[in-house]
Protein backbone atom coordinates (compact mmCIF):
# COMPACT_ATOMS: atom_id res chain seq x y z
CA UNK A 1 -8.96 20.06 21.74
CA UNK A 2 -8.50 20.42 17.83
CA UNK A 3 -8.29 16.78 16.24
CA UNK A 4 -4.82 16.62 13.93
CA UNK A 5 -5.98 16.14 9.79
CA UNK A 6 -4.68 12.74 9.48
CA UNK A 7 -6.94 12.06 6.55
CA UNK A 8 -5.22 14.89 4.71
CA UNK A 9 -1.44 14.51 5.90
CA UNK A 10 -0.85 11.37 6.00
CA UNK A 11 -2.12 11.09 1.94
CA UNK A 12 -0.21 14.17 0.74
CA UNK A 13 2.90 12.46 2.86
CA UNK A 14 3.02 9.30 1.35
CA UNK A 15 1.79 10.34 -1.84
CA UNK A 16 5.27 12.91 -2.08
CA UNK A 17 7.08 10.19 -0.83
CA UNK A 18 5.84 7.35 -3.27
CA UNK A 19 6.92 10.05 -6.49
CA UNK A 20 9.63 10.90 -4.89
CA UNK A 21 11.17 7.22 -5.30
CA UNK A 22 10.05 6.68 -8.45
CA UNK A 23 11.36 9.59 -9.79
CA UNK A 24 14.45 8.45 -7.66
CA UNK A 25 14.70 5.04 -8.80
CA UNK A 26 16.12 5.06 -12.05
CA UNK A 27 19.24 7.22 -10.83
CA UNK A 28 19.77 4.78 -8.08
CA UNK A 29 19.66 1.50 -10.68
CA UNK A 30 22.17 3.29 -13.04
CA UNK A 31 24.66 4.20 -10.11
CA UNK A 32 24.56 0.49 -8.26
CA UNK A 33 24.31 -0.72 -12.38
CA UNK A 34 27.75 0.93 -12.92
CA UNK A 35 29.19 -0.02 -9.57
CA UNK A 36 28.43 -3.12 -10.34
CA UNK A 37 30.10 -3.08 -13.75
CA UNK A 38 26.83 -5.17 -15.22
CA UNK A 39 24.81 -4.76 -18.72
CA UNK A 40 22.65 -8.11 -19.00
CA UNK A 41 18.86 -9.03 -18.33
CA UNK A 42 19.44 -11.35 -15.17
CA UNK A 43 21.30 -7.90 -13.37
CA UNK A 44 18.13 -6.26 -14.41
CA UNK A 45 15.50 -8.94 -12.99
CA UNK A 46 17.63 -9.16 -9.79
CA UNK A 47 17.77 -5.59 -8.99
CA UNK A 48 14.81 -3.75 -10.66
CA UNK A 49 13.31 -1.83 -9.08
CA UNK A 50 15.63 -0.54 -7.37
CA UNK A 51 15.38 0.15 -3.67
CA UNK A 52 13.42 3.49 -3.71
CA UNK A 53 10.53 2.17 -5.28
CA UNK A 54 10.94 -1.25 -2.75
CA UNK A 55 11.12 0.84 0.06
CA UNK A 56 7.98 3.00 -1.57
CA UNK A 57 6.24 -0.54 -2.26
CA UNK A 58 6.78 -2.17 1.29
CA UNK A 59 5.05 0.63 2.89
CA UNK A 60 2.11 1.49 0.57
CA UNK A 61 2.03 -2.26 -0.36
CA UNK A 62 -1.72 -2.03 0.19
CA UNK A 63 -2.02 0.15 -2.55
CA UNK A 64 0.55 -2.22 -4.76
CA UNK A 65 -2.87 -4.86 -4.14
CA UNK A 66 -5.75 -1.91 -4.93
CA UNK A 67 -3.84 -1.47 -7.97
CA UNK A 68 -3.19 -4.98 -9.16
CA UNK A 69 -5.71 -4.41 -12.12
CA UNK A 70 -3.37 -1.81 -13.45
CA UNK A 71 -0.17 -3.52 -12.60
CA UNK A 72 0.19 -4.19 -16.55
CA UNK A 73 -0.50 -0.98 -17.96
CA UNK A 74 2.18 0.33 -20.04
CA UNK A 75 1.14 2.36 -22.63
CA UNK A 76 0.44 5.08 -23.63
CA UNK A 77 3.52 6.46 -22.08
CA UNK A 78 2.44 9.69 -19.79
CA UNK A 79 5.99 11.09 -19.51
CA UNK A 80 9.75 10.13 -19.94
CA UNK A 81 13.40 11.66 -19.20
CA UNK A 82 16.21 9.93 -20.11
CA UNK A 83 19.55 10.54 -19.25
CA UNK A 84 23.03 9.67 -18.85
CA UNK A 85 22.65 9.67 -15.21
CA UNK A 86 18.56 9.36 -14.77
CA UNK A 87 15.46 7.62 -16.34
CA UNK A 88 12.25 9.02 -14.93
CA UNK A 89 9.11 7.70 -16.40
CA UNK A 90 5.49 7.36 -16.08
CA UNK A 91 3.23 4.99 -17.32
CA UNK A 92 -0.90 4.75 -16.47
CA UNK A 93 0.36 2.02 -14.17
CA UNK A 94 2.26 4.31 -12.05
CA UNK A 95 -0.79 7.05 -11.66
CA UNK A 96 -3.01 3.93 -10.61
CA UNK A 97 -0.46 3.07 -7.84
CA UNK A 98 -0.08 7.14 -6.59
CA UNK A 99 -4.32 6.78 -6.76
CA UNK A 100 -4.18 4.23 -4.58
CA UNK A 101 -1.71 5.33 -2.06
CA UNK A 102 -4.29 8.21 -1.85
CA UNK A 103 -7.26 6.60 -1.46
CA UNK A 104 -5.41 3.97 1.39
CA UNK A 105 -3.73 6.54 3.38
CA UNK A 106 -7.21 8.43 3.05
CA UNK A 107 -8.41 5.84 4.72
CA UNK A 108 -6.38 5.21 7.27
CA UNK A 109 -6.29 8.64 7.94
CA UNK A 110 -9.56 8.57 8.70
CA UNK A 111 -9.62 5.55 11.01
CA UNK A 112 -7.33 7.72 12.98
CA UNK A 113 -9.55 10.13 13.38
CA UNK A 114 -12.22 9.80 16.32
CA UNK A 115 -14.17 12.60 15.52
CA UNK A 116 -15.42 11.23 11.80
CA UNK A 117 -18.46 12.88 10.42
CA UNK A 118 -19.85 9.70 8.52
CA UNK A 119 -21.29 7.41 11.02
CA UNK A 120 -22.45 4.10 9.46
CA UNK A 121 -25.39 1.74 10.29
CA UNK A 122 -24.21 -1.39 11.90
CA UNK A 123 -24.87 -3.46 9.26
CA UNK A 124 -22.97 -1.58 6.55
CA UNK A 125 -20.30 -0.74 9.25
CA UNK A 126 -19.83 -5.30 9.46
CA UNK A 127 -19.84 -5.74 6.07
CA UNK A 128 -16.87 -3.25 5.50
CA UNK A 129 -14.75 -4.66 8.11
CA UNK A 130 -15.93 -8.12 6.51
CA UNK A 131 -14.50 -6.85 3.49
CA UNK A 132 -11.18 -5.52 5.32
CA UNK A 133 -10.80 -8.88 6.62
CA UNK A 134 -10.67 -10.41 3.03
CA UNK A 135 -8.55 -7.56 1.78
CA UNK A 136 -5.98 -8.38 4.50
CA UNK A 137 -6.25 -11.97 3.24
CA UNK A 138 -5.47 -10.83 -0.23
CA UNK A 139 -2.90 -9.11 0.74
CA UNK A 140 -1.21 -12.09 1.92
CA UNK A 141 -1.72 -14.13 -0.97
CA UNK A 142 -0.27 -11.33 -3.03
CA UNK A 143 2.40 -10.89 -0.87
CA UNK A 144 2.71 -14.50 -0.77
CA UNK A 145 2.74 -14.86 -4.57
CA UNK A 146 5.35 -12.34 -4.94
CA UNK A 147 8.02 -13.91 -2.64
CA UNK A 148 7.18 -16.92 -4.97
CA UNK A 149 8.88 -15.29 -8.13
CA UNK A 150 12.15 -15.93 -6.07
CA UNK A 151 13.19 -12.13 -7.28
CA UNK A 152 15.04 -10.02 -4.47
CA UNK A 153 12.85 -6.97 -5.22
CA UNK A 154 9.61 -9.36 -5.02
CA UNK A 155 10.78 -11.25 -2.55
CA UNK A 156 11.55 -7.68 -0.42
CA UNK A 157 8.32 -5.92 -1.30
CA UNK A 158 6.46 -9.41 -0.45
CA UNK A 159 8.22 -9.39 2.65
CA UNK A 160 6.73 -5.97 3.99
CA UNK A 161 3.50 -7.55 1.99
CA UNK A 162 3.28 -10.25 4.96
CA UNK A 163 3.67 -7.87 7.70
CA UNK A 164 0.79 -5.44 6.32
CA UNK A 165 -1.29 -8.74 5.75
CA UNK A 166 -0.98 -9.62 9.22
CA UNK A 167 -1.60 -6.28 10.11
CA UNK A 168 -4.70 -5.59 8.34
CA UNK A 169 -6.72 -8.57 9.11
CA UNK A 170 -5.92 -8.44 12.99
CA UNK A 171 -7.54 -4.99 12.69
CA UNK A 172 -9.97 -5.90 10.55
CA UNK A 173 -10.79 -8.88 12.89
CA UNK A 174 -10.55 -7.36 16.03
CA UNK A 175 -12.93 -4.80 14.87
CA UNK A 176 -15.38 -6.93 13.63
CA UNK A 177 -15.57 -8.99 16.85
CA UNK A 178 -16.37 -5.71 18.90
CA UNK A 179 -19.16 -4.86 15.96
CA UNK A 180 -20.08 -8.09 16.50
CA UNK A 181 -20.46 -8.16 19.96
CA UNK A 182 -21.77 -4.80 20.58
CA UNK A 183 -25.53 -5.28 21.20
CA UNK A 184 -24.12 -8.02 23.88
CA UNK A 185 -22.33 -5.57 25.82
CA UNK A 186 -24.73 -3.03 25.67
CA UNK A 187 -27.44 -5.42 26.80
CA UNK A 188 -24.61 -6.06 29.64
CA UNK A 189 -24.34 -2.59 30.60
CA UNK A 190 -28.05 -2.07 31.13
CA UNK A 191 -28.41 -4.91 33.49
CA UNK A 192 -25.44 -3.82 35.42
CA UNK A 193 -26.89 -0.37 35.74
C-alpha cells in the first residue's frame, strides 16, 4: 500500500491557506471598518487583525510561537498594495510566520507518516520529545500571555493557543512515556515468550 505525502501536503495546504488570509485580511477590516461606520485607534486595536488572519493564527498558532523572535519585524517593507477596497502587505515578519507554518506542518506531516526514513537513536529520539514537551508548555504561556492583552483578536488567537498547548504536550508526553518505557516492555516481551 502507497503511504499518502503528508509531509508535503499538508505544508503546501496550510502554507496557501495562511497567504491566502493575509492577503485577505485587509479587505475584510475595510468592509466590517465601513459597516461599522468607525475611523479611530481603539476600532483598530479591537478588531485588527481581522478574522482571516485569526482564523490563519488559531490553526498554525504553533508557528505564531516558532516565530515569536520575528514577531517585531517591520521593516524593510517586502511588498505593499493599497487600495480603496484592499491593503495587502508584507513585512519580514510575515515570511518568518509562512517559514514556520512550513517547517510545523513539515513536521507534523511527518509524524503522520509511519514509514519515515530517519530513524533516531533512543536517546536523541527522548530528548526531542523532551523538547516537544517544553514547546507545548510555551505554547501555553504564549497563548496564555496573549489572552492577557484583553484584545478580542489576542484573546481569539490565544484561545486556539490553549487548545494546541494542550494538544502538543499530551503528545509530546504520551510519547515520551512509551520512549521511556520501551526497554521495560521489551524486557517484558522476552520473558513472556
Amino acid at each position: 500500500m502507497k503511504h499518502f505525502p503528508w509531509r508535503w501536503i499538508l505544508p503546501g495546504a496550510q502554507l496557501v491557506f495562511a497567504i491566502a488570509c493575509h492577503v485577505y485580511d485587509g479587505h475584510a477590516y475595510r468592509v466590517a471598518l465601513y459597516n461599522d461606520r468607525a475611523n479611530d485607534d481603539e476600532y483598530y486595536g479591537q478588531h485588527s487583525p481581522a478574522w482571516p488572519v485569526r482564523v490563519s493564527s488559531g490553526i498554525n498558532f504553533p508557528a505564531v510561537v516558532l516565530n515569536y523572535p520575528f514577531r517585531d519585524l517591520y521593516h524593510p517593507m517586502i511588498y505593499e498594495h493599497n487600495s480603496e477596497f484592499t491593503l495587502i502587505d508584507f513585512y519580514p515578519r510575515d515570511i518568518g510566520f509562512f517559514c514556520c507554518v512550513v517547517l510545523f506542518w513539515y513536521w507534523a506531516g511527518r509524524s503522520m507518516e509511519r514509514n519515515s526514513s530517519v530513524r533516531w537513536g533512543p536517546a536523541v529520539r527522548r530528548a526531542g520529545l523532551a523538547g516537544g514537551v517544553v514547546f507545548g508548555i510555551v505554547t501555553g504561556v504564549y497563548a496564555e500571555e496573549m489572552i492577557g492583552r484583553a484584545r478580542v483578536p489576542e484573546v481569539q488567537m490565544g484561545s486556539a493557543g490553549i487548545v494546541w498547548a494542550l494538544a502538543l504536550t499530551s503528545y509530546f508526553i504520551w510519547h515520551l512515556v512509551l520512549a521511556l518505557t520501551a526497554r521495560e516492555r521489551a524486557r517484558q516481551r522476552l520473558k513472556a515468550g
